[in-house]
C-alpha atoms as a PDB file:
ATOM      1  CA  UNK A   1       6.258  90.794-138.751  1.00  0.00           C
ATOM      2  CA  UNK A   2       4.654  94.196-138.721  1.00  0.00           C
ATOM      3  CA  UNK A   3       3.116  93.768-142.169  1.00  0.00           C
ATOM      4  CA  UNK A   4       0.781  90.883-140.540  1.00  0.00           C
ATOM      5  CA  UNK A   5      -0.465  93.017-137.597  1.00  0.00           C
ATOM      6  CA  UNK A   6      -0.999  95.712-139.862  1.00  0.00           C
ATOM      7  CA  UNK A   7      -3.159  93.241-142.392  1.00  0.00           C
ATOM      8  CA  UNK A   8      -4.734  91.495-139.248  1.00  0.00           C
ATOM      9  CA  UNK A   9      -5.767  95.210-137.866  1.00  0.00           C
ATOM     10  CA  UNK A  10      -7.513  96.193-140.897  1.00  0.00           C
ATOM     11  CA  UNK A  11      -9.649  92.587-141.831  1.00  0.00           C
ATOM     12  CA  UNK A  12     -10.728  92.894-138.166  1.00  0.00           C
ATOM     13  CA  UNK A  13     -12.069  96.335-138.788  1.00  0.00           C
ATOM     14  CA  UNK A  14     -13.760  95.492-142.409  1.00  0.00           C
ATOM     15  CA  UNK A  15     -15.329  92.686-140.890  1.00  0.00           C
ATOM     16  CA  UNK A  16     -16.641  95.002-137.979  1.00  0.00           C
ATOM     17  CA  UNK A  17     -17.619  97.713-141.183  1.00  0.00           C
ATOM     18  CA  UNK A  18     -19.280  94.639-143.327  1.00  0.00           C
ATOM     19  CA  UNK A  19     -21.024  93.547-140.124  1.00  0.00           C
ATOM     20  CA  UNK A  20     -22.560  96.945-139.131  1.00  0.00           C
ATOM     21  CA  UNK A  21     -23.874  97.698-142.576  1.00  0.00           C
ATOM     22  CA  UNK A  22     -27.613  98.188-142.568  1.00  0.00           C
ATOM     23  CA  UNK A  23     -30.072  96.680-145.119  1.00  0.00           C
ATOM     24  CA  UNK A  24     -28.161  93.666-146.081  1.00  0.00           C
ATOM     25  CA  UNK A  25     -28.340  90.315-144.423  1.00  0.00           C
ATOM     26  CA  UNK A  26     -25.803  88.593-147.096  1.00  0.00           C
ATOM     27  CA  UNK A  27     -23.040  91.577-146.221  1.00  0.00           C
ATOM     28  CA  UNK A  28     -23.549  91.415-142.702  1.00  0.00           C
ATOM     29  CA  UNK A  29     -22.977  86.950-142.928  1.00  0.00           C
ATOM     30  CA  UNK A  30     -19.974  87.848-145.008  1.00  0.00           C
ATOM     31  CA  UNK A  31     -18.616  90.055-141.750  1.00  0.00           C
ATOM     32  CA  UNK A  32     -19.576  87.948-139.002  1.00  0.00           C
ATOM     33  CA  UNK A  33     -18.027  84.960-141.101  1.00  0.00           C
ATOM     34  CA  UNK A  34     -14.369  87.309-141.829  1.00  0.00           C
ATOM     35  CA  UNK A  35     -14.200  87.916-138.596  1.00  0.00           C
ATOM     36  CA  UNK A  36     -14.752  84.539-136.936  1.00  0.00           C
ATOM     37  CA  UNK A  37     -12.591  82.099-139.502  1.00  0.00           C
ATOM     38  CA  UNK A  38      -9.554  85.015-138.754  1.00  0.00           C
ATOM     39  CA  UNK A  39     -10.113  85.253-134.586  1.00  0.00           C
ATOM     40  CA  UNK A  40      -9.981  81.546-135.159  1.00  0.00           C
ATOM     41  CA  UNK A  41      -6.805  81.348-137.399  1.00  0.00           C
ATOM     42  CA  UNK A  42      -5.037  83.969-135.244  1.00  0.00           C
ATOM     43  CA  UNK A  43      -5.982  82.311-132.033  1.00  0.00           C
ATOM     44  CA  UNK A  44      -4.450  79.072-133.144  1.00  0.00           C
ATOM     45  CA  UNK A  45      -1.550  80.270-134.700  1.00  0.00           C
ATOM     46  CA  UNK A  46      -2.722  78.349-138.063  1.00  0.00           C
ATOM     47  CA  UNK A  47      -0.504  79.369-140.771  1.00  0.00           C
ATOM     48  CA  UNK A  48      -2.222  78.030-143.753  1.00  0.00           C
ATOM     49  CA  UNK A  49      -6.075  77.463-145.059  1.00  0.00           C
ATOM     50  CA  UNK A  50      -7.325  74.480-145.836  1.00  0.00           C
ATOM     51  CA  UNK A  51      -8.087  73.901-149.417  1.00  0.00           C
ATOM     52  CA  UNK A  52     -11.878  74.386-149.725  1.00  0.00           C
ATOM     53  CA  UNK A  53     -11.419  77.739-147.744  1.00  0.00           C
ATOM     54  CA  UNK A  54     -10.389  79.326-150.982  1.00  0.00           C
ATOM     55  CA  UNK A  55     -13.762  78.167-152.631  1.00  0.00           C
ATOM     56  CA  UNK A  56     -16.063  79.329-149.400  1.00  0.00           C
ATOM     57  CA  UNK A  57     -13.801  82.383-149.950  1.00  0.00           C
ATOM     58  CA  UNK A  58     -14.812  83.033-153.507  1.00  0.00           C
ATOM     59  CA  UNK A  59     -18.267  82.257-152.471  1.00  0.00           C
ATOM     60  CA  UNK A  60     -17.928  85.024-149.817  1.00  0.00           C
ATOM     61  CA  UNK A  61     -16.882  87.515-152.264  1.00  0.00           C
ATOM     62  CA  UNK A  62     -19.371  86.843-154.703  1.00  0.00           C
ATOM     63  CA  UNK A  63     -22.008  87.381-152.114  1.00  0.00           C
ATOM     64  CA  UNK A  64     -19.749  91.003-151.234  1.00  0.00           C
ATOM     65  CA  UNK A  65     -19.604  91.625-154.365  1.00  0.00           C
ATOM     66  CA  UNK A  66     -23.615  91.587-155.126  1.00  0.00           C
ATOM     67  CA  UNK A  67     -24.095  93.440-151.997  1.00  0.00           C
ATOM     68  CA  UNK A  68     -21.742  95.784-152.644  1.00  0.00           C
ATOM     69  CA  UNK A  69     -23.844  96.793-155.873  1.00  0.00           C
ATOM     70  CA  UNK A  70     -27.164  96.145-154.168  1.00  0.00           C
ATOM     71  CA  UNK A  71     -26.180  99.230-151.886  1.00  0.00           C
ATOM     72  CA  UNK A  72     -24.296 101.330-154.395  1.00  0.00           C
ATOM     73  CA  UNK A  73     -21.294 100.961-151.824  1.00  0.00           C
ATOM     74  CA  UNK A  74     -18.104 100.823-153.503  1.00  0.00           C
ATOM     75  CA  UNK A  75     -16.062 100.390-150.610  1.00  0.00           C
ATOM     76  CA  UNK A  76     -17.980  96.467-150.077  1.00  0.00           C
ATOM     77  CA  UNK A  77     -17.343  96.178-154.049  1.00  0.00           C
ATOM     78  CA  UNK A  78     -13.526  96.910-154.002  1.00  0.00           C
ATOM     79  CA  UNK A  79     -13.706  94.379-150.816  1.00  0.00           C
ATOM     80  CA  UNK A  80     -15.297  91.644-152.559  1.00  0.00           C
ATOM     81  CA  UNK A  81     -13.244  92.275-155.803  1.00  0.00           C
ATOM     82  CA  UNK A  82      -9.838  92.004-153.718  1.00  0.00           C
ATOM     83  CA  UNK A  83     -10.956  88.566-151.712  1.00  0.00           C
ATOM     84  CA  UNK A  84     -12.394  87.047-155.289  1.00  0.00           C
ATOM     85  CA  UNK A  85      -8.726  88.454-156.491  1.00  0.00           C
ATOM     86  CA  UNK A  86      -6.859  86.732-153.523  1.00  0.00           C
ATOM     87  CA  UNK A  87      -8.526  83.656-153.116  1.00  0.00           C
ATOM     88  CA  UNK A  88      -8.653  83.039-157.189  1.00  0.00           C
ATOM     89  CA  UNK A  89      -4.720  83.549-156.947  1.00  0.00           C
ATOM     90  CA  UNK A  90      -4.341  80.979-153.733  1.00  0.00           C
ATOM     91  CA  UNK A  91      -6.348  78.181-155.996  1.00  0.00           C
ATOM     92  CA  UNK A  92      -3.710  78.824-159.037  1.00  0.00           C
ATOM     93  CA  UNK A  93      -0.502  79.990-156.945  1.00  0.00           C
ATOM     94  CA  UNK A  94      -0.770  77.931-153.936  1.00  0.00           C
ATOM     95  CA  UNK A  95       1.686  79.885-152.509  1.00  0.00           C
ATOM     96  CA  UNK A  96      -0.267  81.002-149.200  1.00  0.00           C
ATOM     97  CA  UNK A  97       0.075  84.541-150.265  1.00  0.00           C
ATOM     98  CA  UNK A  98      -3.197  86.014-150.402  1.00  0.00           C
ATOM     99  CA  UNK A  99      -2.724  90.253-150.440  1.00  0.00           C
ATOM    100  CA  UNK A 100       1.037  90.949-149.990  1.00  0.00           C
END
């Protein structure tokens, strides 16, 4: 489905964006973590997250989230706000629908 390349396309470059950021250790271990759990997921075809994803994902955002204020970014705020959102939603919903 086009929707899923189009999602895939743009986590890969956020992750890339949250990795490159300067001055922020916590941001840049948020990236590097984004990007490897999805390269992993889309390597291996894995449909579905394991359960305690969703809390290392809220943990994530947090962390994007206090970074994103840290550097007065707002782009790394709106980030973090979405994932805390999305995986918030998953715990309640369990529906595997995270953004769309």
């Amino acid at each position: 489905m086009y929707k899923d390349y189009i999602f895939r396309i743009i986590v890969y470059c956020v992750s890339v964006y949250l990795i490159v950021i300067k001055n922020s250790i916590s941001v840049n271990f948020c990236g590097w973590i984004i990007l490897l759990a999805h390269i992993y997921k889309d390597t291996v075809n894995q449909v579905r997250w394991p359960s305690w994803c969703e809390f290392f994902g809220i943990f994530l955002s947090i962390l994007l989230i206090k970074g994103g204020i840290k550097l007065n970014n707002y782009f790394i705020l709106v980030v973090g706000g979405f994932k805390l959102l999305a995986h918030v939603r998953q715990l309640i919903l369990k529906d595997n629908r995270y953004y769309y």
